[in-house]
Protein backbone atom coordinates (compact mmCIF):
# COMPACT_ATOMS: atom_id res chain seq x y z
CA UNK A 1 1.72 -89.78 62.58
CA UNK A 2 5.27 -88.79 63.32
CA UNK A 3 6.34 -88.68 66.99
CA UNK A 4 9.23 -86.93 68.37
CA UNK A 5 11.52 -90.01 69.21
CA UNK A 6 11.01 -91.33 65.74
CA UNK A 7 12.91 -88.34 64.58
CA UNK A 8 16.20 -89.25 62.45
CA UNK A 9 19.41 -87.18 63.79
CA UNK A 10 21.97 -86.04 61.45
CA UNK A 11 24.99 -84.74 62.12
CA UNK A 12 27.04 -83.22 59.22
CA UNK A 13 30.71 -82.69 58.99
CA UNK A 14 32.42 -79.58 59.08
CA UNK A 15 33.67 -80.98 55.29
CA UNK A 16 30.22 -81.21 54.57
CA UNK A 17 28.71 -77.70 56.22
CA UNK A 18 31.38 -76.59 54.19
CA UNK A 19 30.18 -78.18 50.91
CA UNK A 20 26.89 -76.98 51.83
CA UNK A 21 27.09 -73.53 53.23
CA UNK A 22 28.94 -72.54 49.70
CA UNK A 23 26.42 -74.10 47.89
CA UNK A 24 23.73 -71.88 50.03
CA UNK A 25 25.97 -68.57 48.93
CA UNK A 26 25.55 -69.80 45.32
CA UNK A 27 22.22 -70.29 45.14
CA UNK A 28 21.63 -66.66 46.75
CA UNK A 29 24.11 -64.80 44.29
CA UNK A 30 22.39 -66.75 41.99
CA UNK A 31 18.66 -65.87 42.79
CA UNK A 32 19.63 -62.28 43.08
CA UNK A 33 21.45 -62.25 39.82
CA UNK A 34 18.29 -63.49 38.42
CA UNK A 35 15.61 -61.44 40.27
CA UNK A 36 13.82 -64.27 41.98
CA UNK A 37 11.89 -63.48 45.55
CA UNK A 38 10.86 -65.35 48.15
CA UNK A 39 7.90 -67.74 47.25
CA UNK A 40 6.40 -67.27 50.79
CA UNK A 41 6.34 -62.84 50.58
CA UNK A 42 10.05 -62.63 52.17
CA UNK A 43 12.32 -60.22 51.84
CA UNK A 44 16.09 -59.70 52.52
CA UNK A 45 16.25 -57.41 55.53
CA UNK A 46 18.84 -58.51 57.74
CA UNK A 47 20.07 -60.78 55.19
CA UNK A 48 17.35 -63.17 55.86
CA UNK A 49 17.37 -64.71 52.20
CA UNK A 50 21.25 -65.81 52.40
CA UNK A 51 20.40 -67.78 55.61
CA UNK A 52 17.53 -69.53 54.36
CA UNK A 53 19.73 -70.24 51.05
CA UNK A 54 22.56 -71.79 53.93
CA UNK A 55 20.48 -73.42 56.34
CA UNK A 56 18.32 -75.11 53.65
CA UNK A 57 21.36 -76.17 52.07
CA UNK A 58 22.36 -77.45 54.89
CA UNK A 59 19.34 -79.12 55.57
CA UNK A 60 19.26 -80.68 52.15
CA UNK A 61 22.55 -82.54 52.95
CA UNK A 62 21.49 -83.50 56.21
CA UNK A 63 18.55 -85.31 54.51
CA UNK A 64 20.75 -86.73 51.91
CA UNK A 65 23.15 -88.06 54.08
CA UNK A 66 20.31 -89.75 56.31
CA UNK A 67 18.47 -91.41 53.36
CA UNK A 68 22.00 -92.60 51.37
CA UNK A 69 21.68 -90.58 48.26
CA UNK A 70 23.67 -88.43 45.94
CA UNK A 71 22.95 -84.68 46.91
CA UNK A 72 23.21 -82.53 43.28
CA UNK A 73 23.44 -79.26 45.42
CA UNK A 74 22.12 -77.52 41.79
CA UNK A 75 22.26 -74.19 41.59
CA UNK A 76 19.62 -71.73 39.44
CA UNK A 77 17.66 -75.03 38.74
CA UNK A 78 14.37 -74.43 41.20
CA UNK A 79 12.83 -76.86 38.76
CA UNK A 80 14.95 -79.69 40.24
CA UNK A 81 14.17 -81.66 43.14
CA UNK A 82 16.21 -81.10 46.01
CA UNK A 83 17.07 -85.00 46.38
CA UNK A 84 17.42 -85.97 42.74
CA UNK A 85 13.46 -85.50 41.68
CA UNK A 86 11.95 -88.46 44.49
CA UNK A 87 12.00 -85.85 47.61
CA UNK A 88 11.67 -82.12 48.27
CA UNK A 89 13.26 -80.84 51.91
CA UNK A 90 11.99 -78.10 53.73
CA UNK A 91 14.56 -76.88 57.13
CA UNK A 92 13.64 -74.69 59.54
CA UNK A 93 15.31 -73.25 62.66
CA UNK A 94 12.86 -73.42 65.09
CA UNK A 95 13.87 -70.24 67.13
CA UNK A 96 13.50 -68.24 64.40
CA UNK A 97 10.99 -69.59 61.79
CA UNK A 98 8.62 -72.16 63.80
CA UNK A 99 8.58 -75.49 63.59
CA UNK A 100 5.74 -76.55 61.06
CA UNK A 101 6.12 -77.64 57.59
CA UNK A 102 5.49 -75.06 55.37
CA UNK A 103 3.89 -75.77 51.46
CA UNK A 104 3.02 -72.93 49.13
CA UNK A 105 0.90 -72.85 46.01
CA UNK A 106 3.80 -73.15 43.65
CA UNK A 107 4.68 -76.70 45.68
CA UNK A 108 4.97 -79.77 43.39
CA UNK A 109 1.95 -82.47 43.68
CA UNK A 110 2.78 -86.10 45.31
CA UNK A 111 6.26 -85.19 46.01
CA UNK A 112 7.02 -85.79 49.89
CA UNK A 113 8.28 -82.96 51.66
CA UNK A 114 10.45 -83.97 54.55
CA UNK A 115 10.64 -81.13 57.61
CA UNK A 116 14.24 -81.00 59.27
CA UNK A 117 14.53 -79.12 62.01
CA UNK A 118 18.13 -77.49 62.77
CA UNK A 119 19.25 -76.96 66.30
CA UNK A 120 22.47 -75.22 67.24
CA UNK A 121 23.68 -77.07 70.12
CA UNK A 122 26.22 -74.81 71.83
CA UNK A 123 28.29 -71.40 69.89
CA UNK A 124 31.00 -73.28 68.08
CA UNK A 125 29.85 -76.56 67.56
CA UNK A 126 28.06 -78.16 64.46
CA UNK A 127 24.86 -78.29 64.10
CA UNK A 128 22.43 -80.80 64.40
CA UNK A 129 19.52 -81.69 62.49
CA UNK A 130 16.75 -83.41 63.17
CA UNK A 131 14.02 -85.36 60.33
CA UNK A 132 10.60 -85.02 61.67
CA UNK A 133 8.32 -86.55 58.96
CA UNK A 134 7.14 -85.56 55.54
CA UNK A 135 3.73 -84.96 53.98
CA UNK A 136 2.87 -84.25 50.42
CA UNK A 137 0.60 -81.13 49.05
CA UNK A 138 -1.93 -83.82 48.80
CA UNK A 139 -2.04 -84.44 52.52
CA UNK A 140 -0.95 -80.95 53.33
CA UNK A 141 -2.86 -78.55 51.24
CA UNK A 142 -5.97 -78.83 52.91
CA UNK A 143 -8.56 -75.95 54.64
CA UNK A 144 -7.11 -77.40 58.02
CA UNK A 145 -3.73 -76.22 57.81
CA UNK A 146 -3.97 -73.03 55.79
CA UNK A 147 -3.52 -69.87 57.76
CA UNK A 148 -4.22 -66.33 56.90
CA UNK A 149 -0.94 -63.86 58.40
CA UNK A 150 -0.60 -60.52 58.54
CA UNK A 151 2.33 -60.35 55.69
CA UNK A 152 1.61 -60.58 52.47
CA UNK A 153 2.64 -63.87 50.98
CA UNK A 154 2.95 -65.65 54.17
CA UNK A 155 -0.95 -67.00 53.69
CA UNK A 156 0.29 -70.50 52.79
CA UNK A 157 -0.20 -74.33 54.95
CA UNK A 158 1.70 -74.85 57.90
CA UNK A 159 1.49 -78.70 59.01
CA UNK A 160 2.28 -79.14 62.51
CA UNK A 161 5.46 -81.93 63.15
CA UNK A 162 2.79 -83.93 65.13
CA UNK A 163 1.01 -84.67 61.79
CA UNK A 164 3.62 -85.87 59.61
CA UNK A 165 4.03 -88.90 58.02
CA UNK A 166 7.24 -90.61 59.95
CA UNK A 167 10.70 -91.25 58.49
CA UNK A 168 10.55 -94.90 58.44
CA UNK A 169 7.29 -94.81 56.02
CA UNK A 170 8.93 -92.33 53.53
CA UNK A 171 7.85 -94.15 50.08
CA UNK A 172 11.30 -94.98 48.31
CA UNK A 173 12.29 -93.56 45.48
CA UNK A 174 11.14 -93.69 42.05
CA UNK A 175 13.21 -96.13 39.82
């Protein structure tokens, strides 16, 4: 299981949060122009939906970067894995969000799922991220990790960064 010093820092550039925070705006004009919620119940108040398009954008990079591999960024493709089709990333700012793993029903099978955690060192300074581990549904969807919340939607597997898998046995990628 993952431990805390095993995490992998990343620190983007501002080129790159650049690169990345556009693509975020994309792929929320582009979900909205489409009518697509939430998968985990949601909803856009406070304009909650165009920071989880950003920070998981941003997130997506951050594992890209780590791991050496072309980021596609695609937008209005949720089909597509988020690095190429070997690795799905899921980012979470722990102030706001918690910082578990999250996997919903609509998750693809055998497909690890790496948790990076974004931290905001001090106003005006890049973030940084941090890679905590990865799990698949396999591992994750289990009776053990589901939880039943008072939102609709939200009833979905939240895998604790003390479980995970660590960085340095993420399976490589599929030839």
């Amino acid at each position: 299981m993952a431990k805390p010093d095993e995490a992998v820092e990343v620190r983007l550039t501002f080129t790159e949060i650049i690169i990345a925070a556009t693509l975020g705006v994309m792929r929320r004009v582009s979900a909205m122009k489409n009518g697509r919620v939430q998968v985990n119940g949601g909803t856009d108040k406070g304009g909650k939906d165009w920071q989880s398009h950003i920070v998981g954008c941003l997130g997506e990079m951050a594992v890209a970067k780590a791991l050496d591999r072309f980021w596609s960024a695609t937008v209005g493709h949720i089909d597509r894995g988020d690095i190429g089709e070997d690795y799905e990333v899921r980012t979470r700012d722990v102030d706001r969000k918690g910082p578990d793993l999250v996997l919903t029903p609509r998750d693809k099978d055998d497909v690890p799922y790496i948790l990076a955690h974004v931290n905001y060192p001090t106003e005006g300074r890049a973030p940084v991220f941090r890679l905590l581990g990865w799990y698949t549904t396999t591992e994750g969807r289990v009776d053990k990790y589901f939880q039943t919340k008072k939102t609709p939607g939200k009833d979905l597997w939240y895998i604790p960064p003390g479980d995970l898998f660590p960085m340095s046995d993420l399976p490589e990628p599929k030839p």
